[in-house]
N, C-alpha and C. Protein backbone atom coordinates (compact mmCIF):
# COMPACT_ATOMS: atom_id res chain seq x y z
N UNK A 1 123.96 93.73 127.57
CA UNK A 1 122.95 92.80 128.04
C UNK A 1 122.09 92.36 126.85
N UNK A 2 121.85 91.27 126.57
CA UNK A 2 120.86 90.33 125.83
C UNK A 2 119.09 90.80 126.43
N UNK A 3 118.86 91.40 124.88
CA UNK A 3 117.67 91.66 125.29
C UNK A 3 116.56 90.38 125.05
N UNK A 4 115.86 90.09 126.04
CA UNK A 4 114.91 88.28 126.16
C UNK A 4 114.13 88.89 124.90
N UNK A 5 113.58 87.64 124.35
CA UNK A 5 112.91 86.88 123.36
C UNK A 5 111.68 87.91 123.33
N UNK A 6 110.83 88.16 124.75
CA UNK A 6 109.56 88.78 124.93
C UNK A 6 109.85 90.10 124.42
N UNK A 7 110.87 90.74 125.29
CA UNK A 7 111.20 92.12 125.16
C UNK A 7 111.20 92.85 123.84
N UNK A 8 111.78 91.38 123.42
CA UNK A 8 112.19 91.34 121.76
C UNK A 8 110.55 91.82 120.67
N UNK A 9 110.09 90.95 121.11
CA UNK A 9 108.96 90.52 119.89
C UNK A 9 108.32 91.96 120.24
N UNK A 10 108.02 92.17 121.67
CA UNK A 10 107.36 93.64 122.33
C UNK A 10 107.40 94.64 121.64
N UNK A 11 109.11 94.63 121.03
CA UNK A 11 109.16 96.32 120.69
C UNK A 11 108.71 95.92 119.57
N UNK A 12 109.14 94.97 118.47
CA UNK A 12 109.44 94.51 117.28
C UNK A 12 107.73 95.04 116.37
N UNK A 13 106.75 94.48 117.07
CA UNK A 13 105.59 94.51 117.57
C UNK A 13 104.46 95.21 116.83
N UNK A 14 105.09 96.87 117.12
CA UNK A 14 104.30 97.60 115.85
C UNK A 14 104.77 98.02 114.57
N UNK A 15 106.08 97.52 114.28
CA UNK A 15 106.95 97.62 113.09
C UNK A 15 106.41 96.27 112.23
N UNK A 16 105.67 94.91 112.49
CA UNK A 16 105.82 93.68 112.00
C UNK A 16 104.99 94.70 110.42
N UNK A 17 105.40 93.50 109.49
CA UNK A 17 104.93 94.38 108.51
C UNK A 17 103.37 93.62 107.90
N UNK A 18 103.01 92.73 109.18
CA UNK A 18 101.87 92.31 108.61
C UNK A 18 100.63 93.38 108.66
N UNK A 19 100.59 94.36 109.46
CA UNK A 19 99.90 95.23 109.37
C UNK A 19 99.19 95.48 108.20
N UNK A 20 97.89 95.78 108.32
CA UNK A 20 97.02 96.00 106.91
C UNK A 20 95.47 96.85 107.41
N UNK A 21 95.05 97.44 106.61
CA UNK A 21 93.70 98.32 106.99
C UNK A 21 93.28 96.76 106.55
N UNK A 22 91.61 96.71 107.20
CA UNK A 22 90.90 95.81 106.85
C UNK A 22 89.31 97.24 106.40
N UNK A 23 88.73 95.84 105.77
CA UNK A 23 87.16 96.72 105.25
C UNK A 23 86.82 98.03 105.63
N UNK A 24 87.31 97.80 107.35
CA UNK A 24 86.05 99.07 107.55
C UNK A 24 87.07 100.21 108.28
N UNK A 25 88.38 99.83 107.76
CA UNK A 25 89.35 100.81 108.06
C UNK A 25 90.11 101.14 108.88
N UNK A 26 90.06 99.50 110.27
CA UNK A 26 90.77 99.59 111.00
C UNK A 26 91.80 98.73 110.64
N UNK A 27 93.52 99.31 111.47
CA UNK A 27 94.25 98.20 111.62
C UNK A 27 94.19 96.74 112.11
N UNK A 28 94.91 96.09 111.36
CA UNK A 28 94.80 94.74 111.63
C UNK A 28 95.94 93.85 111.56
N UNK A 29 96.25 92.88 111.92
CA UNK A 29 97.18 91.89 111.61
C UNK A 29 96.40 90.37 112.33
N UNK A 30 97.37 89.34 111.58
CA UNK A 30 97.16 87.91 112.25
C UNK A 30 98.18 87.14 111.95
N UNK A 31 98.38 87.24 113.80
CA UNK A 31 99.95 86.22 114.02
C UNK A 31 99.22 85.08 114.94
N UNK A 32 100.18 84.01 114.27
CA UNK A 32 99.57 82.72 115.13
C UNK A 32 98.52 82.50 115.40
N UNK A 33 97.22 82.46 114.01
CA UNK A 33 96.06 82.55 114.64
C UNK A 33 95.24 83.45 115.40
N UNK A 34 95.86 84.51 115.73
CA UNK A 34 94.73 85.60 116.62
C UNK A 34 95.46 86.45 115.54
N UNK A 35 93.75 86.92 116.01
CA UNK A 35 93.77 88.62 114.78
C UNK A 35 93.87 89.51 115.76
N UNK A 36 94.78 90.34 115.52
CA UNK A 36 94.44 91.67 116.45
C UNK A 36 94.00 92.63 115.61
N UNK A 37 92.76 93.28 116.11
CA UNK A 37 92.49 94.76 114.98
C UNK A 37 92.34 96.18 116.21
N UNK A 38 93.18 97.32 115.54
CA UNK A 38 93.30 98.18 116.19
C UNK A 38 91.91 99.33 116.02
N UNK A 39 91.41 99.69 116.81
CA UNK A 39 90.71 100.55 116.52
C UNK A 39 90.43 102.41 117.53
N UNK A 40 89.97 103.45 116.41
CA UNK A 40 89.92 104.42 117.32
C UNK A 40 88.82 104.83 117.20
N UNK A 41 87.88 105.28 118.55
CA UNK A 41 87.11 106.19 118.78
C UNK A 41 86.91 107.54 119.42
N UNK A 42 86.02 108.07 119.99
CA UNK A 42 86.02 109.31 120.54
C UNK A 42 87.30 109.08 121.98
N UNK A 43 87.17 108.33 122.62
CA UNK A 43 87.72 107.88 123.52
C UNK A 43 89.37 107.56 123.71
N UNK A 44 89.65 107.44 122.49
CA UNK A 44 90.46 106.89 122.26
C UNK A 44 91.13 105.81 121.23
N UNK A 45 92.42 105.48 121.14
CA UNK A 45 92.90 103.89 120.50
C UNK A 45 92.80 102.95 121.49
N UNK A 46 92.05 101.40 120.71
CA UNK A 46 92.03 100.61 121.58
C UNK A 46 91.87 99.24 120.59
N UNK A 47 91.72 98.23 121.07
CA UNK A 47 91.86 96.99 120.49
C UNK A 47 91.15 95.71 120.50
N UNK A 48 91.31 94.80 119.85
CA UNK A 48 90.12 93.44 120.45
C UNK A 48 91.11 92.66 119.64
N UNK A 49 91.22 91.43 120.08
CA UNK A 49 91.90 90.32 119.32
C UNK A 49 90.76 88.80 119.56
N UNK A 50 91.04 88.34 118.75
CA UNK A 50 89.89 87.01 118.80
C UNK A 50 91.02 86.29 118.46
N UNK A 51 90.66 84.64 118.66
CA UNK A 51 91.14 83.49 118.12
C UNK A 51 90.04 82.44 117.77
N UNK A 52 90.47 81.42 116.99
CA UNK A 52 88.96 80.25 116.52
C UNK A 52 88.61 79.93 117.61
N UNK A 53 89.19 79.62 118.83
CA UNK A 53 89.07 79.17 120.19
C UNK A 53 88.44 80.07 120.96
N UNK A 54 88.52 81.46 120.81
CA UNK A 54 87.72 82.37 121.34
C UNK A 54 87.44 83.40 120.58
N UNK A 55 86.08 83.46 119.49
CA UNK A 55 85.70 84.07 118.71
C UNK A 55 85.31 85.44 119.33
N UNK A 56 84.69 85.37 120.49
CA UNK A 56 84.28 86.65 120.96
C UNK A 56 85.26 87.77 121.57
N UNK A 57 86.08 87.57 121.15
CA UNK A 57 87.26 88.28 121.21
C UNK A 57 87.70 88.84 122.62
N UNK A 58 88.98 89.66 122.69
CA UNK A 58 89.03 90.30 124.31
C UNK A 58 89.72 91.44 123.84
N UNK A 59 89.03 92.70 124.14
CA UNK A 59 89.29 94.16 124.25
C UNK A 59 90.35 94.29 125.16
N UNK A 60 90.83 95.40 124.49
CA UNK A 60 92.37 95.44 125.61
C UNK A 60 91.44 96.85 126.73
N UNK A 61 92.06 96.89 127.60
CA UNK A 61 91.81 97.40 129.06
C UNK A 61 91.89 99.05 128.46
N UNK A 62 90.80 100.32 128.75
CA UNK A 62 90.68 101.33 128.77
C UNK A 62 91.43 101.79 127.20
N UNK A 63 91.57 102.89 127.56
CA UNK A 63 91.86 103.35 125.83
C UNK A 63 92.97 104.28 125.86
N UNK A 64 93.81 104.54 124.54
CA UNK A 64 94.81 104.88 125.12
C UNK A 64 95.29 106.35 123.88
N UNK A 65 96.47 107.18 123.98
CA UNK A 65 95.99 107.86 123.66
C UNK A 65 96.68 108.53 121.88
N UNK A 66 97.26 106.78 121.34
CA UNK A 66 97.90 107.26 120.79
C UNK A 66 98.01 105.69 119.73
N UNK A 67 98.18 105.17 118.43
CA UNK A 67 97.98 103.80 118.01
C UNK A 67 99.32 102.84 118.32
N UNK A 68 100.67 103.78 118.66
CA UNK A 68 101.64 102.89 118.88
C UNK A 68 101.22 102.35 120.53
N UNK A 69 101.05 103.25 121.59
CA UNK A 69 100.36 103.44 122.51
C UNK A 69 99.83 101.65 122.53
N UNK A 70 98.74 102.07 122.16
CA UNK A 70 97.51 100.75 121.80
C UNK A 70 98.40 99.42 121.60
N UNK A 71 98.91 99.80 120.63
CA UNK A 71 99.61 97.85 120.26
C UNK A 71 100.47 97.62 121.08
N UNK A 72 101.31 98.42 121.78
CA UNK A 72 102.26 97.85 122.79
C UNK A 72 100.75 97.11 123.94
N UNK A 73 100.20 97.99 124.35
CA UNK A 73 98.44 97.02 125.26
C UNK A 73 98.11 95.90 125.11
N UNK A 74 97.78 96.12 123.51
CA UNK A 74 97.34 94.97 122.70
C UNK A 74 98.53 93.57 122.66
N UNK A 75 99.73 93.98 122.46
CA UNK A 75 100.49 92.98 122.67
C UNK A 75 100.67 92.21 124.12
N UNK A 76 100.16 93.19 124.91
CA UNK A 76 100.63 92.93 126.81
C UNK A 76 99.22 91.88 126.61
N UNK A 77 98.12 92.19 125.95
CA UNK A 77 97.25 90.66 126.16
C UNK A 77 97.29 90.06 125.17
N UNK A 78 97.98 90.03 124.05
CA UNK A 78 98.20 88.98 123.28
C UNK A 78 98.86 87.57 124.16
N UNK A 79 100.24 88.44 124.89
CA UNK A 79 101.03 87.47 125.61
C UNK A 79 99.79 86.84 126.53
N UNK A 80 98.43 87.33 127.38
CA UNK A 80 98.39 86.64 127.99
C UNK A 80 97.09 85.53 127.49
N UNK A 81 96.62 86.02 126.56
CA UNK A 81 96.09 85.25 125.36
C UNK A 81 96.36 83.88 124.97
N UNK A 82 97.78 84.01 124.49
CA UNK A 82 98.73 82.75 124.24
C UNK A 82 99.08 81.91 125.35
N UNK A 83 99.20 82.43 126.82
CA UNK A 83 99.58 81.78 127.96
C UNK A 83 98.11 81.11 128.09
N UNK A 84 96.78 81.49 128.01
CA UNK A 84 95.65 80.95 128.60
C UNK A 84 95.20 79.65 127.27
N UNK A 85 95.91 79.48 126.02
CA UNK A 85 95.15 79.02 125.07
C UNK A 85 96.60 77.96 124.88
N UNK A 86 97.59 78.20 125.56
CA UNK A 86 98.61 77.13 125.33
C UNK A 86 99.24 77.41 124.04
N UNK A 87 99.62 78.41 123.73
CA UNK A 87 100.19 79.08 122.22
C UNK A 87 101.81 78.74 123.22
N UNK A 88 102.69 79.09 122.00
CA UNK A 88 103.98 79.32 121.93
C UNK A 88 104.27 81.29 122.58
């Protein structure tokens, strides 16, 4: 079976090698315009991605307990990110 395009990019996802610490030491990347930066606290790994279109960014849902964990999240609202802003 042909694994779809989504499924694809999904796993692909936390391997991309744009990954980079930023300043203050969290993960980060920026595809297509949205930044996603990963971050951990007491609570947990968790995430926020912004775009120019929506600077104030959107936290991914509760926290999770592990950073691969997190970006598969982070990717589940990237997709819906791109669906609300008319991305590819």
């Amino acid at each position: 079976m042909v694994e779809d395009r989504l499924a694809r990019r999904r796993r692909q996802f936390p391997k991309l090698k744009g990954w980079r610490r930023n300043r203050a030491g969290n993960w980060q990347i920026e595809i297509r315009q949205f930044r996603v930066t990963m971050f951990e606290n007491a609570l947990g790994w968790g995430g926020v991605i912004s775009h120019p279109l929506r600077p104030e960014g959107a936290f991914t849902p509760g926290r999770c307990g592990n950073f691969t964990e997190a970006q598969m999240v982070a990717f589940d609202l990237l997709v819906v990110l791109e669906k609300q802003l008319g991305e590819p």
